[in-house]
PDB file of N, CA and C in Angstrom:
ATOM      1  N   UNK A   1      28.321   6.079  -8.685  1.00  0.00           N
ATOM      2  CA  UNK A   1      26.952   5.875  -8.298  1.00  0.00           C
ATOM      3  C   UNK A   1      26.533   6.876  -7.216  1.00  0.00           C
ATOM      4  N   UNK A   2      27.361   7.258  -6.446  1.00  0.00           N
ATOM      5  CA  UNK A   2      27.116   7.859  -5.163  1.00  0.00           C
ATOM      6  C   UNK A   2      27.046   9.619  -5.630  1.00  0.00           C
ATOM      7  N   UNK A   3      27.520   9.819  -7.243  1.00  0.00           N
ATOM      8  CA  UNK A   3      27.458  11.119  -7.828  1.00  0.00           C
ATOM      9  C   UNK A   3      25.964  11.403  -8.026  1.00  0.00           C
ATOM     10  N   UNK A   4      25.129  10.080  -8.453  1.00  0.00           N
ATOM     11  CA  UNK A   4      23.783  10.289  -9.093  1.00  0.00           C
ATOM     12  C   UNK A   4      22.823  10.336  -7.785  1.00  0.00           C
ATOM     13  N   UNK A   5      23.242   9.540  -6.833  1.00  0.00           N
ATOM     14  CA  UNK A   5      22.828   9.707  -5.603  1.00  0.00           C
ATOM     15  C   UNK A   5      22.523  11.055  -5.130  1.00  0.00           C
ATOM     16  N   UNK A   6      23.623  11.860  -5.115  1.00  0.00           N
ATOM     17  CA  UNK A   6      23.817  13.200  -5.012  1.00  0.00           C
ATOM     18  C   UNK A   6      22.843  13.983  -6.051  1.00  0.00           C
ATOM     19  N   UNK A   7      23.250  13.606  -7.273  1.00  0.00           N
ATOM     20  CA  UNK A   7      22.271  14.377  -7.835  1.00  0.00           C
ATOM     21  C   UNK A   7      20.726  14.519  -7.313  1.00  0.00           C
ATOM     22  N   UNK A   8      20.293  13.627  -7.121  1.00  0.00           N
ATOM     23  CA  UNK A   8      19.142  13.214  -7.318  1.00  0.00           C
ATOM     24  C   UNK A   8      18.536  14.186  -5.767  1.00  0.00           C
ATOM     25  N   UNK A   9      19.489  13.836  -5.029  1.00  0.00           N
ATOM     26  CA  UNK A   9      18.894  14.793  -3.457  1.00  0.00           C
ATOM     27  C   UNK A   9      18.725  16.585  -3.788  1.00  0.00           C
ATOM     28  N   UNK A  10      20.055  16.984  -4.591  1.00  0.00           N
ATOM     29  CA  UNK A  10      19.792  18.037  -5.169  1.00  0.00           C
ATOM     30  C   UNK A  10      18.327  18.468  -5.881  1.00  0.00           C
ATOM     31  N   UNK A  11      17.765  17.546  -6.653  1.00  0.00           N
ATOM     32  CA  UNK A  11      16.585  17.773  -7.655  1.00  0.00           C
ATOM     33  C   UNK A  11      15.489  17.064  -6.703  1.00  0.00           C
ATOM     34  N   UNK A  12      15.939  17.203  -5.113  1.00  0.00           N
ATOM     35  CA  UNK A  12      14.586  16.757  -4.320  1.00  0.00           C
ATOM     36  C   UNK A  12      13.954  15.231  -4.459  1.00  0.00           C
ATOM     37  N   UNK A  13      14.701  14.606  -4.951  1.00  0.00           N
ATOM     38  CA  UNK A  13      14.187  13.028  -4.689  1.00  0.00           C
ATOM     39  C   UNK A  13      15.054  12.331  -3.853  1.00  0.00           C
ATOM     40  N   UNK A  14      14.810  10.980  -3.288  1.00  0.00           N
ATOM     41  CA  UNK A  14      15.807  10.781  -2.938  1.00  0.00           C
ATOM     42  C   UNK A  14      15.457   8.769  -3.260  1.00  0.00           C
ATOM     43  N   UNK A  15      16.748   8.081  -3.240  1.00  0.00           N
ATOM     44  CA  UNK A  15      16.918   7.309  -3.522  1.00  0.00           C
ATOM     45  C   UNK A  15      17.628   6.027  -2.334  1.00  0.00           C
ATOM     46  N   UNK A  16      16.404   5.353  -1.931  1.00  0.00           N
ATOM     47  CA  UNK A  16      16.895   4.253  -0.975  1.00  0.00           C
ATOM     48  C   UNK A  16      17.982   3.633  -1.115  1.00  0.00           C
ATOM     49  N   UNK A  17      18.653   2.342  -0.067  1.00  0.00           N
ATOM     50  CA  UNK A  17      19.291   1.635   0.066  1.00  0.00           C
ATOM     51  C   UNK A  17      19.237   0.636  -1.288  1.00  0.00           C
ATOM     52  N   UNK A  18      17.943  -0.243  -1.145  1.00  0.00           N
ATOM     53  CA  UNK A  18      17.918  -0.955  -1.574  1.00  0.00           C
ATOM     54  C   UNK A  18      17.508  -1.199  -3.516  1.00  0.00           C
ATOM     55  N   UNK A  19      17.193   0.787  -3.519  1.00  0.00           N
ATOM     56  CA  UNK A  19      17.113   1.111  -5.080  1.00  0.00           C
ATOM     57  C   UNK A  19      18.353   1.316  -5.711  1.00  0.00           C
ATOM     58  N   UNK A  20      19.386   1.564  -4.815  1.00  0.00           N
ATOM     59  CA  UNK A  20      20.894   1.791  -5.564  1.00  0.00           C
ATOM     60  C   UNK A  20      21.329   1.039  -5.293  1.00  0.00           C
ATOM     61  N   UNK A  21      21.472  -0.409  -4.741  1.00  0.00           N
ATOM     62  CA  UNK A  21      21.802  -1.577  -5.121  1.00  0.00           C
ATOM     63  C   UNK A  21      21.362  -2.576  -6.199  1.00  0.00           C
ATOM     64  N   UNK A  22      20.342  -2.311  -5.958  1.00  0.00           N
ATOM     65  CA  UNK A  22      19.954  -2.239  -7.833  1.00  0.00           C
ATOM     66  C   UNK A  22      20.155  -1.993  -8.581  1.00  0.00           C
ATOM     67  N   UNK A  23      20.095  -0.772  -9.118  1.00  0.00           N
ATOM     68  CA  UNK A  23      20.805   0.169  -9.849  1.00  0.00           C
ATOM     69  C   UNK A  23      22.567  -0.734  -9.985  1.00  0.00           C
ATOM     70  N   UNK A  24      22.861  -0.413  -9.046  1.00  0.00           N
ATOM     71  CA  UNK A  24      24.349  -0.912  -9.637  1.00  0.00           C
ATOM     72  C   UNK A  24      24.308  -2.804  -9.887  1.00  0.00           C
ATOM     73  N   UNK A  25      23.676  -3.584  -9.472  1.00  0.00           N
ATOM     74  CA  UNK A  25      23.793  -4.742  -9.961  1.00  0.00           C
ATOM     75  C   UNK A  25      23.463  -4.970 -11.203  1.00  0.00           C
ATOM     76  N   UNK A  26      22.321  -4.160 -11.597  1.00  0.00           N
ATOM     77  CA  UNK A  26      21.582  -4.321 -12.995  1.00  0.00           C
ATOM     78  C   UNK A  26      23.076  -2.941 -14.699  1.00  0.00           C
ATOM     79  N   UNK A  27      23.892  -2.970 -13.353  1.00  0.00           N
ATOM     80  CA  UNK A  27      24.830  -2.079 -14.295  1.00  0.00           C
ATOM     81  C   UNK A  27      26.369  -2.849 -14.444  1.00  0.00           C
ATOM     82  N   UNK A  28      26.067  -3.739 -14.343  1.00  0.00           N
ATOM     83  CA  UNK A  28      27.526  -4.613 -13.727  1.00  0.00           C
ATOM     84  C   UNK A  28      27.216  -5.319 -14.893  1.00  0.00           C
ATOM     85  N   UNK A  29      28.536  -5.788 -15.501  1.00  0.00           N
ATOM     86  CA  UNK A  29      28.836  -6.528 -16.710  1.00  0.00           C
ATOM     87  C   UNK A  29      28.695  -7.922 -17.045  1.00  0.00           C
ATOM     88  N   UNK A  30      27.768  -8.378 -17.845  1.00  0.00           N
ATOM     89  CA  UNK A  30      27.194 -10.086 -17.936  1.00  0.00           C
ATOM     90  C   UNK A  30      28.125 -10.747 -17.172  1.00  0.00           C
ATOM     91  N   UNK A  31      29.692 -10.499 -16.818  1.00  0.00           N
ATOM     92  CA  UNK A  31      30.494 -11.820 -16.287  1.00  0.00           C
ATOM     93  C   UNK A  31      30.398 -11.439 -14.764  1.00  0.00           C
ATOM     94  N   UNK A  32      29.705 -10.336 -14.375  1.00  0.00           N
ATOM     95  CA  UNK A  32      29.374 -10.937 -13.482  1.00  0.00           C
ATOM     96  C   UNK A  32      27.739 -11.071 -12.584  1.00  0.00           C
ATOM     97  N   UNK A  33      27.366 -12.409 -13.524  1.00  0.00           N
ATOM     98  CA  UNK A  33      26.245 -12.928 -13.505  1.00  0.00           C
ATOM     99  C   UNK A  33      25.944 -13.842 -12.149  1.00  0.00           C
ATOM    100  N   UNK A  34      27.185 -14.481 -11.707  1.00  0.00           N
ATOM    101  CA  UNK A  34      27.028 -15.133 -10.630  1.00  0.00           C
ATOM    102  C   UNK A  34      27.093 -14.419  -9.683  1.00  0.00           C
ATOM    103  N   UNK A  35      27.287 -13.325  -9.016  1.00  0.00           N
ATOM    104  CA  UNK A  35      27.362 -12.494  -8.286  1.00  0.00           C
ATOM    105  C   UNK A  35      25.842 -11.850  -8.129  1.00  0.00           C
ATOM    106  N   UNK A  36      25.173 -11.401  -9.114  1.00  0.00           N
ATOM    107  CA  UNK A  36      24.362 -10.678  -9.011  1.00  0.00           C
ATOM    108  C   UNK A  36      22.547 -11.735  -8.684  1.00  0.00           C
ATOM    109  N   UNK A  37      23.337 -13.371  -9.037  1.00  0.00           N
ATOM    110  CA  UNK A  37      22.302 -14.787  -8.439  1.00  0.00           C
ATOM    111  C   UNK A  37      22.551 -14.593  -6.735  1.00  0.00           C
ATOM    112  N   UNK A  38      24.019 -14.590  -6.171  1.00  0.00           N
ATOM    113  CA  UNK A  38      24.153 -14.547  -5.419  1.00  0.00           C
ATOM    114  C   UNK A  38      23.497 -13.990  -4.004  1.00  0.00           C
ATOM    115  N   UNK A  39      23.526 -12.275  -5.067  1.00  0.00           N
ATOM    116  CA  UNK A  39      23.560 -11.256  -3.976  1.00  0.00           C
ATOM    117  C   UNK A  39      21.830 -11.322  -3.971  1.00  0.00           C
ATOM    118  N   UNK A  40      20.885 -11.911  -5.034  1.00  0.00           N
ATOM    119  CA  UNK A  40      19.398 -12.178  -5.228  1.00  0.00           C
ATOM    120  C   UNK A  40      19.366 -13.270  -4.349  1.00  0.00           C
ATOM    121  N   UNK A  41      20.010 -14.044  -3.954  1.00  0.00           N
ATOM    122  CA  UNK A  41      20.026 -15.607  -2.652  1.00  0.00           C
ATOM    123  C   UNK A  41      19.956 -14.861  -1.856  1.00  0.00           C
ATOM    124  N   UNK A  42      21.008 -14.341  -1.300  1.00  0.00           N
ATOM    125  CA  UNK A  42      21.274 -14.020   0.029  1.00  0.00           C
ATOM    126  C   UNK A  42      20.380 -13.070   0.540  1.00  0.00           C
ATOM    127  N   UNK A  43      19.655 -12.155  -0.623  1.00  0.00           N
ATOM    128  CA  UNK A  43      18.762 -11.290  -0.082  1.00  0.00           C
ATOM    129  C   UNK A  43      17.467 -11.344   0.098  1.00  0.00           C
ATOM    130  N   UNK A  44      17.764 -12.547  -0.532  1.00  0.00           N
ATOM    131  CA  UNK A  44      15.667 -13.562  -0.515  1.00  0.00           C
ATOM    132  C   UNK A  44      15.586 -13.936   0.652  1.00  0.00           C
ATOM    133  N   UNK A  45      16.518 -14.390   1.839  1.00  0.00           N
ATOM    134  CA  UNK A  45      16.380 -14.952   2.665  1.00  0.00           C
ATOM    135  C   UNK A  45      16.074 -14.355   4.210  1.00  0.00           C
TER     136      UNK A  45
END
């Protein structure tokens, strides 16, 4: 993840905190579904 990160500063954009945590939750494998309720709790709050 931290490669595309890179990329992306190269081609002049750049990509927040909270957009590449995204990015990788929405890339993480159906089992782990409770994790990604979780990390949506803890960050609502």
């Amino acid at each position: 993840m931290t490669n595309i990160v890179t990329r992306l500063k190269t081609l002049g954009m750049t990509a927040d905190d909270s957009f590449l945590v995204q990015f990788i939750l929405n890339s993480l494998h159906l089992n782990h579904g409770t994790f990604k309720i979780n990390y949506s709790t803890i960050k609502d709050n």
